[in-house]
N, C-alpha and C. Protein backbone atom coordinates (compact mmCIF):
# COMPACT_ATOMS: atom_id res chain seq x y z
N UNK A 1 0.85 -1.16 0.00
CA UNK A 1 0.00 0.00 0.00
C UNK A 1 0.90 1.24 0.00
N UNK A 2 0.45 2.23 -1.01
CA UNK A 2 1.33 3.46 -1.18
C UNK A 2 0.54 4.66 -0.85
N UNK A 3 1.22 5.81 -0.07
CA UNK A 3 0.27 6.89 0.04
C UNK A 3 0.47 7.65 -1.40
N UNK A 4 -0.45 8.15 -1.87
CA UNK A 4 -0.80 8.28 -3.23
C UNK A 4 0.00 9.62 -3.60
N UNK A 5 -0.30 10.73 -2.60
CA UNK A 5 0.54 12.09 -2.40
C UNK A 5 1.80 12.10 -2.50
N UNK A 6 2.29 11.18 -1.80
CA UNK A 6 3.94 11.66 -1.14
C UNK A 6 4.47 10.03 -1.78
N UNK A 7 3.94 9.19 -2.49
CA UNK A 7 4.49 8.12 -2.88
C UNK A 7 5.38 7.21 -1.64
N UNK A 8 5.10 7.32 -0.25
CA UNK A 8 5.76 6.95 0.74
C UNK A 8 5.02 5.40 0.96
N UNK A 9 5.41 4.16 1.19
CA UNK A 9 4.73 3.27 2.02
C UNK A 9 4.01 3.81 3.21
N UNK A 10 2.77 3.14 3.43
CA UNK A 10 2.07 3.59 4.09
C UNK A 10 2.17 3.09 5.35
N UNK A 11 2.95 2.28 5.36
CA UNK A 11 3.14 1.51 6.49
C UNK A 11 4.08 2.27 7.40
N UNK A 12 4.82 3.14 6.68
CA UNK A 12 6.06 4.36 7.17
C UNK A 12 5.66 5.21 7.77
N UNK A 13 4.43 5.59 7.29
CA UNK A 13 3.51 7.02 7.35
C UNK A 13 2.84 6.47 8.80
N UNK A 14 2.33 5.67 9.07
CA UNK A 14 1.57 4.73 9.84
C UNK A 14 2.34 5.27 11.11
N UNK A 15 3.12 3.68 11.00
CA UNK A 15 4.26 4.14 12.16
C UNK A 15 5.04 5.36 12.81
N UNK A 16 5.11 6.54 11.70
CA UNK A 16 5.52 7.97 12.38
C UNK A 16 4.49 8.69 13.17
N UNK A 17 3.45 8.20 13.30
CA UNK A 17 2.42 8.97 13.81
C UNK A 17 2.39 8.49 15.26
N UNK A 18 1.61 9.48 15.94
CA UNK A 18 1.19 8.54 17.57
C UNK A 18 -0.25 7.59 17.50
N UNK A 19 -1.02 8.03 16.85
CA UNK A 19 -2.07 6.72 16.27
C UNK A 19 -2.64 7.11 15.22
N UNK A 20 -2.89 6.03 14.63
CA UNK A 20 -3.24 5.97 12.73
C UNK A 20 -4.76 5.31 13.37
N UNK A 21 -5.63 5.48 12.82
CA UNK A 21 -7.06 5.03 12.70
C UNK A 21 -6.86 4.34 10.93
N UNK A 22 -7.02 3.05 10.76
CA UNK A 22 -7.09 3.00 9.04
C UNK A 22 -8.25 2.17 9.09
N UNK A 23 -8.99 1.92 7.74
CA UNK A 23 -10.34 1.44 7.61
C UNK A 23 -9.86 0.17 6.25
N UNK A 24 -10.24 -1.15 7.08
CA UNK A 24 -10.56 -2.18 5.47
C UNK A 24 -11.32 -3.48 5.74
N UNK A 25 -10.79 -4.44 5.09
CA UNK A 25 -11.33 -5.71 5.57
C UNK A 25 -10.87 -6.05 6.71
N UNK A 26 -11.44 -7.61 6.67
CA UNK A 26 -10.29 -9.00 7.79
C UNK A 26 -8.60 -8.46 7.35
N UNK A 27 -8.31 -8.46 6.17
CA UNK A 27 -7.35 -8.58 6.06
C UNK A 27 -6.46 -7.11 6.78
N UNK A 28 -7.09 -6.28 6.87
CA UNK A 28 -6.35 -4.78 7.42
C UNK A 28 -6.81 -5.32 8.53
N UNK A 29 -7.64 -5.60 9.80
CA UNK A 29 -7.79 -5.62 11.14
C UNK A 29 -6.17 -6.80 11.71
N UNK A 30 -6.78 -7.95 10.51
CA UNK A 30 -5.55 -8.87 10.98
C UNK A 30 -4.19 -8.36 11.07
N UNK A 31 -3.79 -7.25 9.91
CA UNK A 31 -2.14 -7.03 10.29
C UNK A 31 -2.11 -5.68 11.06
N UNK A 32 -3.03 -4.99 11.63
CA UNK A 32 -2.99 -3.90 12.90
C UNK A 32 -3.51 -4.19 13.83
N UNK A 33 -3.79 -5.17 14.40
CA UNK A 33 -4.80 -5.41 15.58
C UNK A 33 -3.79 -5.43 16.80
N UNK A 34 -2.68 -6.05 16.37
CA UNK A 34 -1.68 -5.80 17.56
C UNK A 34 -0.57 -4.92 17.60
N UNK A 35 -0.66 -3.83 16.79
CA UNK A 35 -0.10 -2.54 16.82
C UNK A 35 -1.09 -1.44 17.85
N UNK A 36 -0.22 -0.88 18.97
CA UNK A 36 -1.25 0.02 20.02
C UNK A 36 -1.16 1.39 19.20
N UNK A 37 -0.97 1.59 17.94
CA UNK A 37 -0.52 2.78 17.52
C UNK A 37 -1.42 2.63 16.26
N UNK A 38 -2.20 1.46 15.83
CA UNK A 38 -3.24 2.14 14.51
C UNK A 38 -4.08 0.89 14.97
N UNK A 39 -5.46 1.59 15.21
CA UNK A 39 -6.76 1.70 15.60
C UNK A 39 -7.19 1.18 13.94
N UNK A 40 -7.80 -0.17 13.81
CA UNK A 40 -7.95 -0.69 12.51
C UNK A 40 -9.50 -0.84 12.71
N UNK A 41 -10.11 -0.17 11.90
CA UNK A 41 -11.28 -0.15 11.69
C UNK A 41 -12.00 -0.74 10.03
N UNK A 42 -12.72 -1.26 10.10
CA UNK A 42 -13.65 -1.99 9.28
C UNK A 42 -15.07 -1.98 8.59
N UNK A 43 -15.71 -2.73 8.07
CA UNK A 43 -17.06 -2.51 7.92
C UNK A 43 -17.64 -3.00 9.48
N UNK A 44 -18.88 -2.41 9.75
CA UNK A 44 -19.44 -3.39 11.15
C UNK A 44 -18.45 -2.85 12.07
N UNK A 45 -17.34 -2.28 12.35
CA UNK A 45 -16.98 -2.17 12.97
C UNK A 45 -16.49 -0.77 13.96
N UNK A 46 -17.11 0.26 13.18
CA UNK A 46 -17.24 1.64 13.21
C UNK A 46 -18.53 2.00 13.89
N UNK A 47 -18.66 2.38 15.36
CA UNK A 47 -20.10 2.16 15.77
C UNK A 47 -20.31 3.65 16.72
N UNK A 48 -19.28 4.44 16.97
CA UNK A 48 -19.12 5.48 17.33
C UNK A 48 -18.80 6.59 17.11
N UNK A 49 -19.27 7.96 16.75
CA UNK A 49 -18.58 8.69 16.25
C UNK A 49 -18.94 10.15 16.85
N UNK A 50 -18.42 10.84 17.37
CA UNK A 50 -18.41 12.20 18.28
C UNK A 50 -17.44 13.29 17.31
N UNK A 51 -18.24 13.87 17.17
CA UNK A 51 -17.34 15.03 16.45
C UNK A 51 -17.18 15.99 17.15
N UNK A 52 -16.19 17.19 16.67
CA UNK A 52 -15.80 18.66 17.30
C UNK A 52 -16.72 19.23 17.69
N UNK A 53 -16.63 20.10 18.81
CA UNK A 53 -17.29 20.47 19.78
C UNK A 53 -18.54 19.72 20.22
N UNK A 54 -18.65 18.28 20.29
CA UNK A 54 -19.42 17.96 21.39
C UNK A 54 -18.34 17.55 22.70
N UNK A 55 -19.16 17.58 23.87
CA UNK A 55 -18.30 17.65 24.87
C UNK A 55 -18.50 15.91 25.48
N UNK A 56 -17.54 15.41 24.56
CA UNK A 56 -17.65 13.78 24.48
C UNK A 56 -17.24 13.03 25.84
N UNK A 57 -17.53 14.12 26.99
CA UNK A 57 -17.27 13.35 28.77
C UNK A 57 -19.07 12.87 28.67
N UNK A 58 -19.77 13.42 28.01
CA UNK A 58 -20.84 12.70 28.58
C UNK A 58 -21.24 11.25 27.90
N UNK A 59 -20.54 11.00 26.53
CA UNK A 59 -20.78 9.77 26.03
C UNK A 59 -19.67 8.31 26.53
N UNK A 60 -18.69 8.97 27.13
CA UNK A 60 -17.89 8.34 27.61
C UNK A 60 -18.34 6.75 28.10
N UNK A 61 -19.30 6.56 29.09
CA UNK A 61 -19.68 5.49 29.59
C UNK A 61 -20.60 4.83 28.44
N UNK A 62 -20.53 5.23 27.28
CA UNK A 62 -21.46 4.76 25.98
C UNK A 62 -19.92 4.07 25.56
N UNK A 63 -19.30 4.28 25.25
CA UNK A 63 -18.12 4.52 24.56
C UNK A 63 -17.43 3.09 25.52
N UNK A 64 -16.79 3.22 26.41
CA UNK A 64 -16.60 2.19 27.10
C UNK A 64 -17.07 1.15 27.41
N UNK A 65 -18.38 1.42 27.20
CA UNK A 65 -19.24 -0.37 27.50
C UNK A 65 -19.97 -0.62 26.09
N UNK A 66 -19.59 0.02 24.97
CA UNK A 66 -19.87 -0.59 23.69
C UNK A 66 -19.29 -2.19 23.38
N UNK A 67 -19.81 -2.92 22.80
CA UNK A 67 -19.56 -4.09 22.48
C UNK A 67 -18.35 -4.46 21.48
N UNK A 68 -17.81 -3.16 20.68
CA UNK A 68 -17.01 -2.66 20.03
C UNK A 68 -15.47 -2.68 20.89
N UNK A 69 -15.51 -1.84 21.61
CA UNK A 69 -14.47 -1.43 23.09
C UNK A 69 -14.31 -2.32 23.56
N UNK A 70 -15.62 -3.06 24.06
CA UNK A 70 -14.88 -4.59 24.97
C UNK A 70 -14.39 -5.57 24.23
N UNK A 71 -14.22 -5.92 22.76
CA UNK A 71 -13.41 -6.97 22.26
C UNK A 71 -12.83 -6.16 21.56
N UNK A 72 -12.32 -4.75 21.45
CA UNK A 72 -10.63 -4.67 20.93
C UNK A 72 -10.12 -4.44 22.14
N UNK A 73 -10.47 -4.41 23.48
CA UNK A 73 -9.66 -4.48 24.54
C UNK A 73 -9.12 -6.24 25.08
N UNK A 74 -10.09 -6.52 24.47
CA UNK A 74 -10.14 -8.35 24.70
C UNK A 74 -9.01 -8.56 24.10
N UNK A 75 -9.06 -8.46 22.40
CA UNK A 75 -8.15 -8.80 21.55
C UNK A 75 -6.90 -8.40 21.84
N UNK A 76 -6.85 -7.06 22.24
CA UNK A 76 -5.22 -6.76 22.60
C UNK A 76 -4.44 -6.51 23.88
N UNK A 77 -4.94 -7.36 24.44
CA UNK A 77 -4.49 -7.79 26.01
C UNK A 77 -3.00 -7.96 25.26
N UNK A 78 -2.08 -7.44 26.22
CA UNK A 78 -0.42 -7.40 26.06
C UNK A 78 -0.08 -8.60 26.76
N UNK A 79 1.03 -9.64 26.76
CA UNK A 79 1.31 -9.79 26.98
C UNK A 79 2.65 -9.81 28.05
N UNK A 80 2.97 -9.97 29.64
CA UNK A 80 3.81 -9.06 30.34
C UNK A 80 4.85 -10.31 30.48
């Protein structure tokens, strides 16, 4: 995958950032799911969305006990 602009791998672009949000199939969740730095999003799998200036402390407890939140926290339990 190439960023189309800057002709850079995207995977470069990815990694320089502090978190990448990217959107695809199985196949994009499977190779970011255990990166804590890009948030891999999908079809079905996009179930929240708060934009600028709402004051998103009150959806918070929506947000946390979504069914969404509790299995990418499931899935990426670290190993210590």
């Amino acid at each position: 995958m190439v960023d189309h602009e800057t002709g850079r791998p995207a995977d470069e672009i990815l990694c320089r950032g502090d978190l990448a949000l990217v959107y695809g199939g199985q196949g994009m969740i499977e190779k970011y799911h255990s990166d804590f730095g890009v948030l891999p999003q999908g079809p079905g799998r996009s179930t929240i969305l708060i934009t600028a200036g709402v004051y998103w402390h009150t959806y918070l407890d929506t947000v946390v006990s979504s069914p969404d939140h509790q299995r990418t926290i499931r899935d990426r339990k670290v190993d210590k």
